[in-house]
PDB file of N, CA and C in Angstrom:
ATOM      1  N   UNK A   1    -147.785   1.246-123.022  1.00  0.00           N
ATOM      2  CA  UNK A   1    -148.512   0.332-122.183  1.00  0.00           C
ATOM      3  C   UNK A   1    -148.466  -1.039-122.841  1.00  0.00           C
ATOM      4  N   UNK A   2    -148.385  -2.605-122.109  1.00  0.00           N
ATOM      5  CA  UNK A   2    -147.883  -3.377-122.434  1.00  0.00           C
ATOM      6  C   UNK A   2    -149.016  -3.982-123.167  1.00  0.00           C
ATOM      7  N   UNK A   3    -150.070  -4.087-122.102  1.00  0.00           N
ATOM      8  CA  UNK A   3    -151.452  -3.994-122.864  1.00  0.00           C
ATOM      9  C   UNK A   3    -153.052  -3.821-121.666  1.00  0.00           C
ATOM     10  N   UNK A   4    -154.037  -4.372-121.816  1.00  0.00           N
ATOM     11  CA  UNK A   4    -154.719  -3.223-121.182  1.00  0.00           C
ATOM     12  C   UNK A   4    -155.213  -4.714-119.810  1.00  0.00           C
ATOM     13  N   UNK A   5    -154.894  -5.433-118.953  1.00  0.00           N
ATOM     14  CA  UNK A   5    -154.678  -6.362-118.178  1.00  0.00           C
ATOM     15  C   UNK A   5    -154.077  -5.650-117.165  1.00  0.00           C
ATOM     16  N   UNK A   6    -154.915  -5.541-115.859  1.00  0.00           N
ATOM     17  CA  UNK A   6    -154.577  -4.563-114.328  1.00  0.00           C
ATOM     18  C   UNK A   6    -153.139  -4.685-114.412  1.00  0.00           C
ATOM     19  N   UNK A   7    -152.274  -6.003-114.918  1.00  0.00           N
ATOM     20  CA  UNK A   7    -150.690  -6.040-114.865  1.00  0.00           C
ATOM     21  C   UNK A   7    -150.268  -4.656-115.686  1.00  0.00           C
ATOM     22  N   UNK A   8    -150.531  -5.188-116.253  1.00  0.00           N
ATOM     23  CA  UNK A   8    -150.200  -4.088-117.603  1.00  0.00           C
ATOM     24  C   UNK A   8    -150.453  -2.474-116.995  1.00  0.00           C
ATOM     25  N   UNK A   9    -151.842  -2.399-116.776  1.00  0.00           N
ATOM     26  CA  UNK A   9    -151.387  -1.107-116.626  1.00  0.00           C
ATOM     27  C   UNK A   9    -151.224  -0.585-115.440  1.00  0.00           C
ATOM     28  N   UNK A  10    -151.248  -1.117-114.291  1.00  0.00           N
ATOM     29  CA  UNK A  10    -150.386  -1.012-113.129  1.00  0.00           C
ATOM     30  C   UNK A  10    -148.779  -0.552-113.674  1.00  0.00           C
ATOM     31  N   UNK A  11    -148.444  -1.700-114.108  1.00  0.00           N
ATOM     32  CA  UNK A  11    -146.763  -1.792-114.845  1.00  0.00           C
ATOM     33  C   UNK A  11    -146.585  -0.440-114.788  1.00  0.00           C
ATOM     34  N   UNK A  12    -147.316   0.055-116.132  1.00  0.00           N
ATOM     35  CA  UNK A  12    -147.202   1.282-116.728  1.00  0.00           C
ATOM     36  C   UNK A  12    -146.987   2.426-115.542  1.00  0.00           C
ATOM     37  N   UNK A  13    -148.089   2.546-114.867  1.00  0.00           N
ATOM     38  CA  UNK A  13    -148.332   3.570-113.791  1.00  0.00           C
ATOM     39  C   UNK A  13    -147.274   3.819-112.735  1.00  0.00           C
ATOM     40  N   UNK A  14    -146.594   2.101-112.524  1.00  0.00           N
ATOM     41  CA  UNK A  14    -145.517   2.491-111.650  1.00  0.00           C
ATOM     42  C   UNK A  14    -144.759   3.580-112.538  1.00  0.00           C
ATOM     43  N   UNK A  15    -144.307   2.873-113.755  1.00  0.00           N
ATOM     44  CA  UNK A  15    -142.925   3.356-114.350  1.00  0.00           C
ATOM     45  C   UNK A  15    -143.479   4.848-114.479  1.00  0.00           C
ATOM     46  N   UNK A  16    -144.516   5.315-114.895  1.00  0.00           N
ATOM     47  CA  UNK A  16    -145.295   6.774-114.954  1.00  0.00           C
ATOM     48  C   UNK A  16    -144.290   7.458-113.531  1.00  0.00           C
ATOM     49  N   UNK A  17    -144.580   7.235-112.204  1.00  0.00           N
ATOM     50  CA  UNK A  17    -144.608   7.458-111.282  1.00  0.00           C
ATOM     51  C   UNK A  17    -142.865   7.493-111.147  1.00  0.00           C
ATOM     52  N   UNK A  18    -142.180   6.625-111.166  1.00  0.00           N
ATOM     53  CA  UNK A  18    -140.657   6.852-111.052  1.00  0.00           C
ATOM     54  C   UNK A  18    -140.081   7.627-112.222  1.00  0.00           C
ATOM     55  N   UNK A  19    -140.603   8.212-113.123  1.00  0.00           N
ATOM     56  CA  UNK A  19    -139.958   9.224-114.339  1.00  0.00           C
ATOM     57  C   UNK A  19    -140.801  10.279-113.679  1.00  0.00           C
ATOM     58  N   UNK A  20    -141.821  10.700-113.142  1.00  0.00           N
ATOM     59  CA  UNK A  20    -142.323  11.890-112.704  1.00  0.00           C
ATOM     60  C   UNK A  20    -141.355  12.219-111.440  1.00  0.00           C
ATOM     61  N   UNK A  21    -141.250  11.196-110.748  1.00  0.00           N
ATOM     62  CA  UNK A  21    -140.396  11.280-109.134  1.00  0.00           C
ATOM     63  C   UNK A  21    -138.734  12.348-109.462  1.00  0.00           C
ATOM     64  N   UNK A  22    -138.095  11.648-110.704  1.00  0.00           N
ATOM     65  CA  UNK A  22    -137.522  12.471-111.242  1.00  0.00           C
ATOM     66  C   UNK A  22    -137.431  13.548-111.742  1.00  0.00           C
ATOM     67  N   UNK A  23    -138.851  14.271-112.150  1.00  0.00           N
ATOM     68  CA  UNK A  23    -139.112  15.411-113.038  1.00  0.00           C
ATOM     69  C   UNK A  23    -138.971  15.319-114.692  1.00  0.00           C
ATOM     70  N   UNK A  24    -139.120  13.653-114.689  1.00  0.00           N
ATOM     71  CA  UNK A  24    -139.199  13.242-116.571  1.00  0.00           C
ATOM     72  C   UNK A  24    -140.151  13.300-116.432  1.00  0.00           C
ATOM     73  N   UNK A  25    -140.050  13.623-118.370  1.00  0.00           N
ATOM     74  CA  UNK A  25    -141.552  13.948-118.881  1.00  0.00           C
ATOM     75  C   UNK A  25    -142.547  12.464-119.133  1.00  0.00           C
ATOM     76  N   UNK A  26    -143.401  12.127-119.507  1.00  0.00           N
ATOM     77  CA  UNK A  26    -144.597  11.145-119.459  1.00  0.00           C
ATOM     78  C   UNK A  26    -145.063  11.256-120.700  1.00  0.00           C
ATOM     79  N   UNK A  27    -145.384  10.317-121.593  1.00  0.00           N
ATOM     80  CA  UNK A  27    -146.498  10.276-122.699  1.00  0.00           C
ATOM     81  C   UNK A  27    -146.709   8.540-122.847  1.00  0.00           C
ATOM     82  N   UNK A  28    -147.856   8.454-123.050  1.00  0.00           N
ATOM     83  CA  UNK A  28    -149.132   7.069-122.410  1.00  0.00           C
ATOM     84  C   UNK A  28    -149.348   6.894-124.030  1.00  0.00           C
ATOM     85  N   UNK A  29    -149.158   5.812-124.989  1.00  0.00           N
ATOM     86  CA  UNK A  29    -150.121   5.015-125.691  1.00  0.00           C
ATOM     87  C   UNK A  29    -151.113   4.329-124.989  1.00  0.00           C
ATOM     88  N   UNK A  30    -152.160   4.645-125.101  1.00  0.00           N
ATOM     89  CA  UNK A  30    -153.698   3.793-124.602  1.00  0.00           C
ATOM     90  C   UNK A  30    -154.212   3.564-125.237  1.00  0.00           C
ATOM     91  N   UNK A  31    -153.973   3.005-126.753  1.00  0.00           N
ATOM     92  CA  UNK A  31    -154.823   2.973-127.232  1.00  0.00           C
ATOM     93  C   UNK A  31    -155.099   1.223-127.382  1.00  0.00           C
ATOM     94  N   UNK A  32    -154.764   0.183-126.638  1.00  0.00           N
ATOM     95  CA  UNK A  32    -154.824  -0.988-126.547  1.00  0.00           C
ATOM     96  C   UNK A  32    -156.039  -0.939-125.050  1.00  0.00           C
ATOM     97  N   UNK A  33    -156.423  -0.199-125.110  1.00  0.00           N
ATOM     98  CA  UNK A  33    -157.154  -0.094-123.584  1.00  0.00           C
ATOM     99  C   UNK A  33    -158.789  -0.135-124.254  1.00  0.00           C
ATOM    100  N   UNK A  34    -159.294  -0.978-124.134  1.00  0.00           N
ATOM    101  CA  UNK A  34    -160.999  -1.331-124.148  1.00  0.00           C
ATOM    102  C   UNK A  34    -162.024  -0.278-124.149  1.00  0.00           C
ATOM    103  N   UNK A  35    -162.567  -0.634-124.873  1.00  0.00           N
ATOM    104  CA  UNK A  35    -163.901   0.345-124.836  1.00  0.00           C
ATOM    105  C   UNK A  35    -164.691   0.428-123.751  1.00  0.00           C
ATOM    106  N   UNK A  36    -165.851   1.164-123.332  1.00  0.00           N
ATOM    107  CA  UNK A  36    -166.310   0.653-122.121  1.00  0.00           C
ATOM    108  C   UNK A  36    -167.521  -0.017-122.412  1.00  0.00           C
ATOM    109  N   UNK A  37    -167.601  -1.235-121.816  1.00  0.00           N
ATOM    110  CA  UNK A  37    -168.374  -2.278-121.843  1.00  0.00           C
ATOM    111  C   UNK A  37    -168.033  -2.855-122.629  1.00  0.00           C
ATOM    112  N   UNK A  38    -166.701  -3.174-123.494  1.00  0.00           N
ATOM    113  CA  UNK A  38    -165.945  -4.529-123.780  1.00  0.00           C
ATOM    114  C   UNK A  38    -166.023  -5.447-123.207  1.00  0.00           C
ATOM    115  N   UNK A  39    -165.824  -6.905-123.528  1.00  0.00           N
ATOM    116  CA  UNK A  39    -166.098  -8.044-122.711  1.00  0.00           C
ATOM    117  C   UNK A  39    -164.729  -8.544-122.034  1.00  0.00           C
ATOM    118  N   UNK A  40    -164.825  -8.837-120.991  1.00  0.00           N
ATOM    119  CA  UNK A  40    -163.131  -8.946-120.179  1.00  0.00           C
ATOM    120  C   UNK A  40    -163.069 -11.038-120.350  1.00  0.00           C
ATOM    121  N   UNK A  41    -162.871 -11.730-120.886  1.00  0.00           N
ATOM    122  CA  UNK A  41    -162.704 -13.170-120.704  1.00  0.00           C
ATOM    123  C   UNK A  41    -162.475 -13.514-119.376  1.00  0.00           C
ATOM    124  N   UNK A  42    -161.275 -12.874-118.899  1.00  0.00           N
ATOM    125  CA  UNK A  42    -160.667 -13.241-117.611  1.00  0.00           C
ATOM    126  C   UNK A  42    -161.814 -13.043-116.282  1.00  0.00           C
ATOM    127  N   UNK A  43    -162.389 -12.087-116.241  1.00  0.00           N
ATOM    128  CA  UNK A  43    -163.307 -12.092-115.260  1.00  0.00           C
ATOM    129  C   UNK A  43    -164.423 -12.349-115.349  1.00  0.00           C
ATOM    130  N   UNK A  44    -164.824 -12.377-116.752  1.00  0.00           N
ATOM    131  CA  UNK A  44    -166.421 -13.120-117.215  1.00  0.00           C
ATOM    132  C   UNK A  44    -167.094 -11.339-117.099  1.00  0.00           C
ATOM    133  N   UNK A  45    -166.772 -10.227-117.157  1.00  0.00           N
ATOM    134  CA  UNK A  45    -167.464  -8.843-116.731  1.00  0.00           C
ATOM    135  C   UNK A  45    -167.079  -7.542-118.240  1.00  0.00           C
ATOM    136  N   UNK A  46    -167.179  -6.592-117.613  1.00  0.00           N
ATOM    137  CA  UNK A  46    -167.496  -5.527-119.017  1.00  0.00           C
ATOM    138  C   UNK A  46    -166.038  -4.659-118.307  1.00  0.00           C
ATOM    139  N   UNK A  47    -165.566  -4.083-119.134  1.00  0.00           N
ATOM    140  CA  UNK A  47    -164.740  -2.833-119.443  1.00  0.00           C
ATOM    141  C   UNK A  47    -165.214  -1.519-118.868  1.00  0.00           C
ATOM    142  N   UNK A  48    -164.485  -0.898-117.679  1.00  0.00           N
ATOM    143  CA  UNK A  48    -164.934   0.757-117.504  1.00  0.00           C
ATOM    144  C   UNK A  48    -164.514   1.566-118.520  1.00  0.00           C
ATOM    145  N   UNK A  49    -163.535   1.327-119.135  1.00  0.00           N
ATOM    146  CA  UNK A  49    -163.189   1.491-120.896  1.00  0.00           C
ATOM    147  C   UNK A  49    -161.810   2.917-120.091  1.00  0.00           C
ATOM    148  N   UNK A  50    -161.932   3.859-120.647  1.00  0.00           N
ATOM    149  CA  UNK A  50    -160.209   4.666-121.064  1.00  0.00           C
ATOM    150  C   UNK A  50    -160.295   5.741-119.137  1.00  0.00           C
ATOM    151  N   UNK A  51    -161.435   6.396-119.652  1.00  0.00           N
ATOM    152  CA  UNK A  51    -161.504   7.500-118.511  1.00  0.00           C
ATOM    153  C   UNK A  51    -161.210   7.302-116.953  1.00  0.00           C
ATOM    154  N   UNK A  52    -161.792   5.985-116.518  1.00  0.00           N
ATOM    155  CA  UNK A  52    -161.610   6.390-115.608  1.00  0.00           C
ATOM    156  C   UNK A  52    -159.997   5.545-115.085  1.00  0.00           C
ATOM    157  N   UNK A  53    -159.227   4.806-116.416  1.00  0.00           N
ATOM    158  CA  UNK A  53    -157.785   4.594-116.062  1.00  0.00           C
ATOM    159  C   UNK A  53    -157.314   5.445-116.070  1.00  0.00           C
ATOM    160  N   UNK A  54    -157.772   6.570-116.364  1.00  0.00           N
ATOM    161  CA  UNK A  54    -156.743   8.112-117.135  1.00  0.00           C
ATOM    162  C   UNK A  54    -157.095   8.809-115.892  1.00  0.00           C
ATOM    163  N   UNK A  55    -158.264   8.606-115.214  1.00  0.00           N
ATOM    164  CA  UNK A  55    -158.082   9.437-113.375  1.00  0.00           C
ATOM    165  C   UNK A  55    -157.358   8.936-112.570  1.00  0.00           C
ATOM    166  N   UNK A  56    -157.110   7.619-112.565  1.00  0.00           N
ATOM    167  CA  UNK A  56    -155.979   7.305-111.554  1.00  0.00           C
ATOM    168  C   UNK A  56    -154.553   7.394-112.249  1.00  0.00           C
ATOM    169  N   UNK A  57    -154.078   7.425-113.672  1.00  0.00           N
ATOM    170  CA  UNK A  57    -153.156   8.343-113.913  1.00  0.00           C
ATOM    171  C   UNK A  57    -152.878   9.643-113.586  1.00  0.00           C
ATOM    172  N   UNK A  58    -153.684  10.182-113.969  1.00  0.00           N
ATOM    173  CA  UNK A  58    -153.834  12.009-113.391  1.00  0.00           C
ATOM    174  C   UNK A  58    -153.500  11.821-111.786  1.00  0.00           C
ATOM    175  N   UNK A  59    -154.391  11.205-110.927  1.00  0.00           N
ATOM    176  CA  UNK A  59    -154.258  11.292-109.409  1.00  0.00           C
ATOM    177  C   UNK A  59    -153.200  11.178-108.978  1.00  0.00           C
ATOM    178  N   UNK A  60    -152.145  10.142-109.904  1.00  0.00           N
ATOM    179  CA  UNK A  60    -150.848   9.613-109.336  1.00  0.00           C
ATOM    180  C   UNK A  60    -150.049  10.717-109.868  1.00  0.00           C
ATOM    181  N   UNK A  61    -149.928  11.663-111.071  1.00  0.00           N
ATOM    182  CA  UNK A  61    -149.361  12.417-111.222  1.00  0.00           C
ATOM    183  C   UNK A  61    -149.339  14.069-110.353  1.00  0.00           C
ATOM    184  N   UNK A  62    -150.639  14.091-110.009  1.00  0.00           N
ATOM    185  CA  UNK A  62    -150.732  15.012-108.635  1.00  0.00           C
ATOM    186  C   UNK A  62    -149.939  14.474-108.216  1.00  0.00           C
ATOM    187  N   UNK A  63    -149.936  13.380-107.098  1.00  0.00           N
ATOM    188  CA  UNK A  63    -149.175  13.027-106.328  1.00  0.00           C
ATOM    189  C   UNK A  63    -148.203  13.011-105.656  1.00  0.00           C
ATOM    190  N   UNK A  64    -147.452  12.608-107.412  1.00  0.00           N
ATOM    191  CA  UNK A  64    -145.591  11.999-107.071  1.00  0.00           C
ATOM    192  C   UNK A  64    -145.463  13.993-107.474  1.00  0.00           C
ATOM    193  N   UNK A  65    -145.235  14.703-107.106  1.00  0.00           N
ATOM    194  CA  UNK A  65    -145.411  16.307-107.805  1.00  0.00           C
ATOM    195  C   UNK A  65    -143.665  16.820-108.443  1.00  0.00           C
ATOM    196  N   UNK A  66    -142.923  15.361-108.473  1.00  0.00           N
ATOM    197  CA  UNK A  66    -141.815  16.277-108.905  1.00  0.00           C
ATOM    198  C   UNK A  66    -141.174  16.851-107.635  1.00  0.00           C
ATOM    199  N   UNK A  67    -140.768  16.078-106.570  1.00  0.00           N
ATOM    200  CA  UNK A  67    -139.921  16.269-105.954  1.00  0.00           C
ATOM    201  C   UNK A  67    -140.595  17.821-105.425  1.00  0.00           C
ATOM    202  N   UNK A  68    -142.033  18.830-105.317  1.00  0.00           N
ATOM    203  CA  UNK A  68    -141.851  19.762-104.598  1.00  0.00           C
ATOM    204  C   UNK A  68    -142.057  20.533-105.939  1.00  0.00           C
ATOM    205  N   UNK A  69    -141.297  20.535-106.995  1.00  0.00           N
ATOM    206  CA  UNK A  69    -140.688  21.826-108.168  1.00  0.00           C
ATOM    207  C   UNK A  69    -141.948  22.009-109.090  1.00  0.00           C
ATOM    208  N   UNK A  70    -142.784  20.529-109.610  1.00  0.00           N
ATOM    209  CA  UNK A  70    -143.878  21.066-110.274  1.00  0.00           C
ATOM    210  C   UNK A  70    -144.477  20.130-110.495  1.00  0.00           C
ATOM    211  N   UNK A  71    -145.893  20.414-110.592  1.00  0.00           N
ATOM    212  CA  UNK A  71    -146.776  19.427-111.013  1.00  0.00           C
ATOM    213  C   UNK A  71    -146.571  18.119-112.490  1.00  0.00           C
ATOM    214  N   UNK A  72    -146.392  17.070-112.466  1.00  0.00           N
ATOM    215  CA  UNK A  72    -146.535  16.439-113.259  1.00  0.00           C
ATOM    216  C   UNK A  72    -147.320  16.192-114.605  1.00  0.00           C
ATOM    217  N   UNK A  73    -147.009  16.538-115.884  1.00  0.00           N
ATOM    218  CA  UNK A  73    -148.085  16.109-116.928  1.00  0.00           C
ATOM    219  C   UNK A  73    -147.871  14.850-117.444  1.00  0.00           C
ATOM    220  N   UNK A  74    -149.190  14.156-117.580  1.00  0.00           N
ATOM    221  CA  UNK A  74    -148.837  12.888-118.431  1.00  0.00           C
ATOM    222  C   UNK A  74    -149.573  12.886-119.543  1.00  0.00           C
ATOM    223  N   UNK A  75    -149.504  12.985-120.968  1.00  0.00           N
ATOM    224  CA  UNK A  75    -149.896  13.060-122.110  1.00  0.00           C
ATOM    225  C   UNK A  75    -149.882  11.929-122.943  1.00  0.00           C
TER     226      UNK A  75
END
């Protein structure tokens, strides 16, 4: 992940999503991703912090399921 900025990890999620579409495997450094209730500069607001970026990872990996053949892991 490029770093933890909606670009950023959007970015990430696409590219997540076109290596799953294929049936490649996935593994996520997050660890540049905010605590929750970190202070955001850009929006003047607080951090939902790791979990709930890691549910809309998971959701998108349901999703894209591998062409049909199998569920997606992202680690």
């Amino acid at each position: 992940m490029k770093d933890d900025s909606i670009e950023g990890i959007y970015d990430t999620l696409k590219q997540c999503a076109l290596i799953s579409k294929s049936a490649g495997g996935i593994g996520v450094a997050v660890s540049c991703i905010r605590a929750t209730g970190s202070y955001i500069a850009g929006t003047n607001g607080n951090s939902n912090g790791l979990v709930p970026m890691l549910r809309v990872y998971n959701n998108t990996a349901r999703y894209v399921d591998q062409g049909g053949n199998k569920v997606c892991s992202v680690t």
